[in-house]
Protein backbone atom coordinates (compact mmCIF):
# COMPACT_ATOMS: atom_id res chain seq x y z
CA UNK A 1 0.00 0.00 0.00
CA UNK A 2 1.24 3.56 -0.67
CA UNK A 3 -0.19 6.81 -0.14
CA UNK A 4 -0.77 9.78 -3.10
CA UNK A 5 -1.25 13.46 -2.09
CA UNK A 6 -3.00 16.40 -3.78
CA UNK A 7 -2.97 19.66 -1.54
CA UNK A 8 -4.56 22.65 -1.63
CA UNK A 9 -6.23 22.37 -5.39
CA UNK A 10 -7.88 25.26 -6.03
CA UNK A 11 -11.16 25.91 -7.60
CA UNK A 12 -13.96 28.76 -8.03
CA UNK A 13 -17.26 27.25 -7.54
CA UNK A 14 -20.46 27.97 -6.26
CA UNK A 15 -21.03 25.98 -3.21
CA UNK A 16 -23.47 26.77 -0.07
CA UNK A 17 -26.82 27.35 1.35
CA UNK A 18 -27.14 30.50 0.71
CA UNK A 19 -28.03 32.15 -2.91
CA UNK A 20 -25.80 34.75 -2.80
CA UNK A 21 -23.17 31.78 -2.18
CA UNK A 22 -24.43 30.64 -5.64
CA UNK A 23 -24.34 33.78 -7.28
CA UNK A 24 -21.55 35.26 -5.94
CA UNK A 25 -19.04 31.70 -5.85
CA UNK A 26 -16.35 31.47 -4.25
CA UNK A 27 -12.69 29.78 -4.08
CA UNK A 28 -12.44 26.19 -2.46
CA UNK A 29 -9.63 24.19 -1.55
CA UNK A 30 -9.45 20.24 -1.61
CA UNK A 31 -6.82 18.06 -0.45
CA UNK A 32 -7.05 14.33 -1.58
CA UNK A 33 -5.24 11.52 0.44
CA UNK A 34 -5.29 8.58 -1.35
CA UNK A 35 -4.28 4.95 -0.53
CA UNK A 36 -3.06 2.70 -3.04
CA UNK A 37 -3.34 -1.21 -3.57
CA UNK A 38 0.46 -0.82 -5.69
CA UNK A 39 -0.91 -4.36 -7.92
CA UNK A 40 2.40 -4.36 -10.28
CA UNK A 41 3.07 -0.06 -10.51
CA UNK A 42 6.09 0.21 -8.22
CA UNK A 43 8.17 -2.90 -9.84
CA UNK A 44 6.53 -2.36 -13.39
CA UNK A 45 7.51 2.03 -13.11
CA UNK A 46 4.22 1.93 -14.83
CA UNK A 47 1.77 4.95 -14.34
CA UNK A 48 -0.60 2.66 -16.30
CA UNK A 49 -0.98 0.55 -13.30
CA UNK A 50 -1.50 3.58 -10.46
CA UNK A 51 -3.21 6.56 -10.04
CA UNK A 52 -2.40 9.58 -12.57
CA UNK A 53 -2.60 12.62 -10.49
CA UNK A 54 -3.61 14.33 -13.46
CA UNK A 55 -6.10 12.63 -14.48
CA UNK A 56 -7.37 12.65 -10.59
CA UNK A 57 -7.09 16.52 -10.79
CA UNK A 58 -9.04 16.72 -13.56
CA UNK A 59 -11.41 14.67 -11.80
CA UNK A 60 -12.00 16.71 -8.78
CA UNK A 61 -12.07 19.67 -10.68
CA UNK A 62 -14.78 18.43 -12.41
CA UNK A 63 -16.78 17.51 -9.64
CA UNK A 64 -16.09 20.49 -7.62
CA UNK A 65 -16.43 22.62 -10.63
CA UNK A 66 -19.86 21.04 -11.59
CA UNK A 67 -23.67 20.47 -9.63
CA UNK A 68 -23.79 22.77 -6.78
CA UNK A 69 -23.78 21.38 -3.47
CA UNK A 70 -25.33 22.85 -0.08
CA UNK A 71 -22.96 21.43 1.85
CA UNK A 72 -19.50 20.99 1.80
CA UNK A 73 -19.73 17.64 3.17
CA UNK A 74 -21.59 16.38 0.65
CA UNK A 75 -18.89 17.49 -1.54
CA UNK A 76 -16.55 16.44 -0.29
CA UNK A 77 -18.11 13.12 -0.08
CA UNK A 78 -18.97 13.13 -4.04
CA UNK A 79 -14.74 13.59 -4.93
CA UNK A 80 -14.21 10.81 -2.66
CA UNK A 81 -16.30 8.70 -4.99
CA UNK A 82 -15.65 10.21 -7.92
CA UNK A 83 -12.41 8.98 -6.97
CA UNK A 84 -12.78 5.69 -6.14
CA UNK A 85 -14.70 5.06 -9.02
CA UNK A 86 -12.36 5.90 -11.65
CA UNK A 87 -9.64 4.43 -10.24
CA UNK A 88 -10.23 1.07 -8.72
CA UNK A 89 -6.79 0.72 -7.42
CA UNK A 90 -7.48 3.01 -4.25
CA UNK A 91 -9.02 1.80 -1.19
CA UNK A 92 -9.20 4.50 0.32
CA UNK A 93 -9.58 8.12 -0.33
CA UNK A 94 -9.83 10.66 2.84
CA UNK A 95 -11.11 14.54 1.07
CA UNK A 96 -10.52 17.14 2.59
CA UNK A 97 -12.55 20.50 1.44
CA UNK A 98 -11.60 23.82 2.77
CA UNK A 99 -14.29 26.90 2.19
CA UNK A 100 -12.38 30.28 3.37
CA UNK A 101 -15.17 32.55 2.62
CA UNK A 102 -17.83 30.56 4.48
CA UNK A 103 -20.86 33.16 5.75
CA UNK A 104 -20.25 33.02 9.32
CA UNK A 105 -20.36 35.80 11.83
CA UNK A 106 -16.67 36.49 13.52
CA UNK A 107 -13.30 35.87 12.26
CA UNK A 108 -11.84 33.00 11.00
CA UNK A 109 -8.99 31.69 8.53
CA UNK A 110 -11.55 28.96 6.50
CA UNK A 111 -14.35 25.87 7.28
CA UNK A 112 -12.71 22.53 6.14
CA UNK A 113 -14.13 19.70 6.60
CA UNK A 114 -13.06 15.54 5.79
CA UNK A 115 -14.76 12.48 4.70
CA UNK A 116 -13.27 9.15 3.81
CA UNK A 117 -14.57 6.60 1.41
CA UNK A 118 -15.37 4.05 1.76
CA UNK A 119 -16.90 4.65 5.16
């Protein structure tokens, strides 16, 4: 097993509860933590056989790019899949979504919250 690490990917989206969330958008952050079932990558040097972290860019961009979501959670929860489902070689992928302009009264640096899949 071996570990592969987006951080901080940045995207413009329109995410939240509120409509002026949706009208306005907004930047989001993701960080992707995936473990790998290595099959024959590492002795092959194959990027056939793992996952492309292009490709899984691409993929999270899409999804976090795409439907809106209310919650963040439920975002983050949708990559995670996403994930998973393209590339059947990871058993595990922990998402991390971080929203710094979330609507909440006082000072803070950003919301982030983290689901792994499967559960």
């Amino acid at each position: 097993m071996y570990v592969i690490r987006l951080k901080n990917c940045a995207f413009f989206a329109r995410h939240g509860v509120l409509d002026e969330e949706e009208r306005l958008g907004q930047r989001f952050y993701v960080d992707a933590e995936l473990a790998v079932e290595p099959g024959t990558a590492l002795a092959d040097d194959s990027i056939a056989d793992t996952v492309d972290y292009g490709v899984a860019f691409s993929v999270i961009e899409e999804i976090v790019t795409g439907r809106r979501h209310f919650l963040i959670e439920t975002l983050a929860l949708a990559i995670a899949q996403g994930l998973c489902e393209r590339f059947p070689q990871i058993t595990r992928a922990a998402i991390t979504v971080r929203k710094p302009s979330a609507p909440v009264r006082g000072v803070l640096d950003h919301v982030e919250v983290t689901v792994e899949w499967p559960q």
